[in-house]
Protein backbone atom coordinates (compact mmCIF):
# COMPACT_ATOMS: atom_id res chain seq x y z
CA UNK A 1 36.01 -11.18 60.99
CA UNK A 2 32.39 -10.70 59.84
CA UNK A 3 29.90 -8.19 61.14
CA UNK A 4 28.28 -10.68 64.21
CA UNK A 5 31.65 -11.60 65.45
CA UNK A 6 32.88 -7.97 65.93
CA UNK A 7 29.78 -7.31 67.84
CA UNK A 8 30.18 -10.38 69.83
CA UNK A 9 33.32 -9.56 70.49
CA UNK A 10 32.87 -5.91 71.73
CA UNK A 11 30.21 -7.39 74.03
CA UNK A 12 32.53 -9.70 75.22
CA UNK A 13 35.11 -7.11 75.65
CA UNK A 14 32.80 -4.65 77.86
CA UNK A 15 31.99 -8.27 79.82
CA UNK A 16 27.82 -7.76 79.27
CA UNK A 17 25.69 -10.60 78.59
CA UNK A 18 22.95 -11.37 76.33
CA UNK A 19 20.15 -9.77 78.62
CA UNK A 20 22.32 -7.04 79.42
CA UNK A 21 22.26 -5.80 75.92
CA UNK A 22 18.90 -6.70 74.70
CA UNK A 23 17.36 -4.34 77.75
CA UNK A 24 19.99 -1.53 76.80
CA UNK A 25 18.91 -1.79 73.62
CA UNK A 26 15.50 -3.09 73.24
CA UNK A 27 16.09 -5.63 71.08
CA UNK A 28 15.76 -9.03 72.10
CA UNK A 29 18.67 -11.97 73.39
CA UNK A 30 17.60 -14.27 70.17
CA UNK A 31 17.60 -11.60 67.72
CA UNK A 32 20.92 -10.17 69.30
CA UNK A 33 22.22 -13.97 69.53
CA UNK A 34 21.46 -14.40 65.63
CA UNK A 35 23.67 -11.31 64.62
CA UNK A 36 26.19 -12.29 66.69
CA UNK A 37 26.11 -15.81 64.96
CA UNK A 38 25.77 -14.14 61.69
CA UNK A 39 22.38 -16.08 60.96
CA UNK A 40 20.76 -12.67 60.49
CA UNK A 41 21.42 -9.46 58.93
CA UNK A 42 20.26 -6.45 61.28
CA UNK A 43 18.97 -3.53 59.89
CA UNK A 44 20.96 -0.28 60.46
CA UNK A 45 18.81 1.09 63.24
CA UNK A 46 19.42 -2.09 65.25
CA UNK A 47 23.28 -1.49 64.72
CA UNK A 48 22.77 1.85 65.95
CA UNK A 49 20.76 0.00 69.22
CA UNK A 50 23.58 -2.04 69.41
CA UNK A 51 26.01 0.53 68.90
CA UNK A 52 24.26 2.98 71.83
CA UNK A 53 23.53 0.02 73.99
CA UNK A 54 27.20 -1.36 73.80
CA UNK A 55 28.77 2.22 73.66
CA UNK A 56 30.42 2.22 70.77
CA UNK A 57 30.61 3.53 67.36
CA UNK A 58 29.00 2.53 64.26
CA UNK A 59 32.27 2.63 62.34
CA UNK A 60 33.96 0.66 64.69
CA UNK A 61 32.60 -1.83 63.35
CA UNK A 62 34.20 -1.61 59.91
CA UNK A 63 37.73 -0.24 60.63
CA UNK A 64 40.20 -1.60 59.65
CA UNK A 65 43.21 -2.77 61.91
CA UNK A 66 46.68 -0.62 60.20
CA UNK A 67 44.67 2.72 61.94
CA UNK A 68 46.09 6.44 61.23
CA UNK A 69 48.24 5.48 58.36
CA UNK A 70 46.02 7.36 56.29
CA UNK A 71 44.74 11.37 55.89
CA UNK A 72 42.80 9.82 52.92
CA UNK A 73 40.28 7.37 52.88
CA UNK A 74 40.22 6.00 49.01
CA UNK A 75 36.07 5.51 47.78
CA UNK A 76 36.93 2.39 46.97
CA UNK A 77 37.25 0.95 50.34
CA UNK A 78 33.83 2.63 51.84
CA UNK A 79 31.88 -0.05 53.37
CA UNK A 80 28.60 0.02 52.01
CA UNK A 81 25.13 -1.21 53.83
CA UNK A 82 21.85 -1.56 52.58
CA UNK A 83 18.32 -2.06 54.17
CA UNK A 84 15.86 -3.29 51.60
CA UNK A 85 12.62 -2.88 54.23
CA UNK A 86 13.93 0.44 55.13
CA UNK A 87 14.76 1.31 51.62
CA UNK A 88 18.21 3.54 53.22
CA UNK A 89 21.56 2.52 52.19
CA UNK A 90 24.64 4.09 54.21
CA UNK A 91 27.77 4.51 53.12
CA UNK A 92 30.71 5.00 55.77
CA UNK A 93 32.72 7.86 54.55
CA UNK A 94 35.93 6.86 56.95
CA UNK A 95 36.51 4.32 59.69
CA UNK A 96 40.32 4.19 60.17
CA UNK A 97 41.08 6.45 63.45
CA UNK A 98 40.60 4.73 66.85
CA UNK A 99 39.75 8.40 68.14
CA UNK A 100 37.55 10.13 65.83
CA UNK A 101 34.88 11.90 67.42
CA UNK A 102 32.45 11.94 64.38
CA UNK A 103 30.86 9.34 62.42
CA UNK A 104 30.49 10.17 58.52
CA UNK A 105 28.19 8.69 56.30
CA UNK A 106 26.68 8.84 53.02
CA UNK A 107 22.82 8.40 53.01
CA UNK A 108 20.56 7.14 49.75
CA UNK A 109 16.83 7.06 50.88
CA UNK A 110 14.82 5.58 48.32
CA UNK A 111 11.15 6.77 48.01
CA UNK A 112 9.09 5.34 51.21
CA UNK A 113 12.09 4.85 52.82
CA UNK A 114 12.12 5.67 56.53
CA UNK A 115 13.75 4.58 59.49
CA UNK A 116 12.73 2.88 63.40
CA UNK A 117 12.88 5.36 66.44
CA UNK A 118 16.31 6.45 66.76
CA UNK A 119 17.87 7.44 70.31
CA UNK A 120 22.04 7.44 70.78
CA UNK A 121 23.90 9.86 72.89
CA UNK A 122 25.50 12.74 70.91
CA UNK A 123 24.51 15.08 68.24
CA UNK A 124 23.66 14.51 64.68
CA UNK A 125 24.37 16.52 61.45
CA UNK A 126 22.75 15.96 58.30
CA UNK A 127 23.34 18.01 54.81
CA UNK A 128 20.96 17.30 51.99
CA UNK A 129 22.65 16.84 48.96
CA UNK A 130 19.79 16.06 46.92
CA UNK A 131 15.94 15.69 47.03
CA UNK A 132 13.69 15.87 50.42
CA UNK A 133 14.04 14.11 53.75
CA UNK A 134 11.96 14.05 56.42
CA UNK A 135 13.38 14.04 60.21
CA UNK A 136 10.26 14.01 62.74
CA UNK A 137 11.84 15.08 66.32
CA UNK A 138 10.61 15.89 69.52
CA UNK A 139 7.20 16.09 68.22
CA UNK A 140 7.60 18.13 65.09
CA UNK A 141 8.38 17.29 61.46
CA UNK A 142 10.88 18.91 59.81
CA UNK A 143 11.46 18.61 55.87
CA UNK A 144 15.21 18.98 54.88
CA UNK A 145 15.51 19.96 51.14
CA UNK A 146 18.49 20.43 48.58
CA UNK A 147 21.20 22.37 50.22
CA UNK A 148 19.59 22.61 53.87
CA UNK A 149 21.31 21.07 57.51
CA UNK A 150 19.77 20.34 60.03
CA UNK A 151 21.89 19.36 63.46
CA UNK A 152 19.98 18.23 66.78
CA UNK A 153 20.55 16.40 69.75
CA UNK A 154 20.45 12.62 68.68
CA UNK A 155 19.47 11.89 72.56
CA UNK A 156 15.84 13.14 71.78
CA UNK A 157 14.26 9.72 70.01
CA UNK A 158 13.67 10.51 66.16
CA UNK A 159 13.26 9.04 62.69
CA UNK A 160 13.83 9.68 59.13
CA UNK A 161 11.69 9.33 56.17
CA UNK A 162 11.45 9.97 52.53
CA UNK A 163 7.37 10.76 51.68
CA UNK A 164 8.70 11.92 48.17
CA UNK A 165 8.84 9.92 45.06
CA UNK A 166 12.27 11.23 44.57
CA UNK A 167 15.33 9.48 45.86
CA UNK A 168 17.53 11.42 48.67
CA UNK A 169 20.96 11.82 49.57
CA UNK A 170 22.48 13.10 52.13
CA UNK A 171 25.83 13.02 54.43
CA UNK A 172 24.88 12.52 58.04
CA UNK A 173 27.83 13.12 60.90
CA UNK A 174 26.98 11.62 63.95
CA UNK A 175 29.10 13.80 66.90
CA UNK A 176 29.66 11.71 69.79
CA UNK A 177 29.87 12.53 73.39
């Protein structure tokens, strides 16, 4: 099943329409109706608008269906997603358990890369693994740099952004609620 059908088919499954989700998640029905038809590809901060707005998890959306018969979760089957405009790939660490409370991820931010206004319920770690990132939050910038975390509640509407002409990586957990 691609990518628009899951989506259409959670929405189905929590029995909201169209409008419904494009006012939870400021999107709108045409764009939403695209990705659901696969005619589009949506950039990862409208997944995460669809994610918040459907109540779900990212990594639902790439698990696989034999759940939990795994501790390990082999590189080689890491879903992979990039943004060219955005200039972020992600890179979903694990998607297997039905009941995991965190969402992993491996984060590339080429230079200029930066991300939409971000608002989901939960909390958000991110370790820097190399380079500089930029997370401006409730007002205030904060620069992440090799080795640093930063953690915050991802309820508070933020963005990321790489300034630097150095690539960054990072592992991001999204903690939900």
């Amino acid at each position: 099943m691609e990518l628009g059908e899951k989506l259409k088919a959670i929405r189905l499954e929590k029995k909201m329409t169209l409008d419904e989700v494009a006012k939870k998640s400021s999107l709108t029905k045409s764009f939403i109706s695209q990705i659901e038809l696969n005619k589009t590809s949506p950039s990862i901060t409208s997944l995460m608008k669809l994610a918040s707005a459907l109540e779900f998890r990212l990594t639902d959306l790439f698990r696989e269906d034999n759940l939990m018969e795994d501790v390990l979760f082999k590189k080689e089957k890491r879903n992979s997603y990039y943004n060219k405009k955005k200039q972020l790939t992600i890179e979903l660490l694990f998607t297997r358990s039905p009941d995991q409370k965190m969402e992993p991820i491996y984060m590339r931010f080429e230079p200029g890369g930066k991300t939409d206004i971000i608002t989901r319920i939960g909390q958000e770690f991110v370790y820097v693994i190399k380079g500089r990132v930029k997370l401006i939050f409730d007002q205030r910038e904060y620069i992440g740099e090799e080795g640093d975390s930063l953690y915050f509640d991802s309820s508070i509407p933020h963005r990321w952004e790489n300034s630097w002409s150095e690539t960054v990586e990072g592992i991001w957990v999204g903690i939900i609620h």
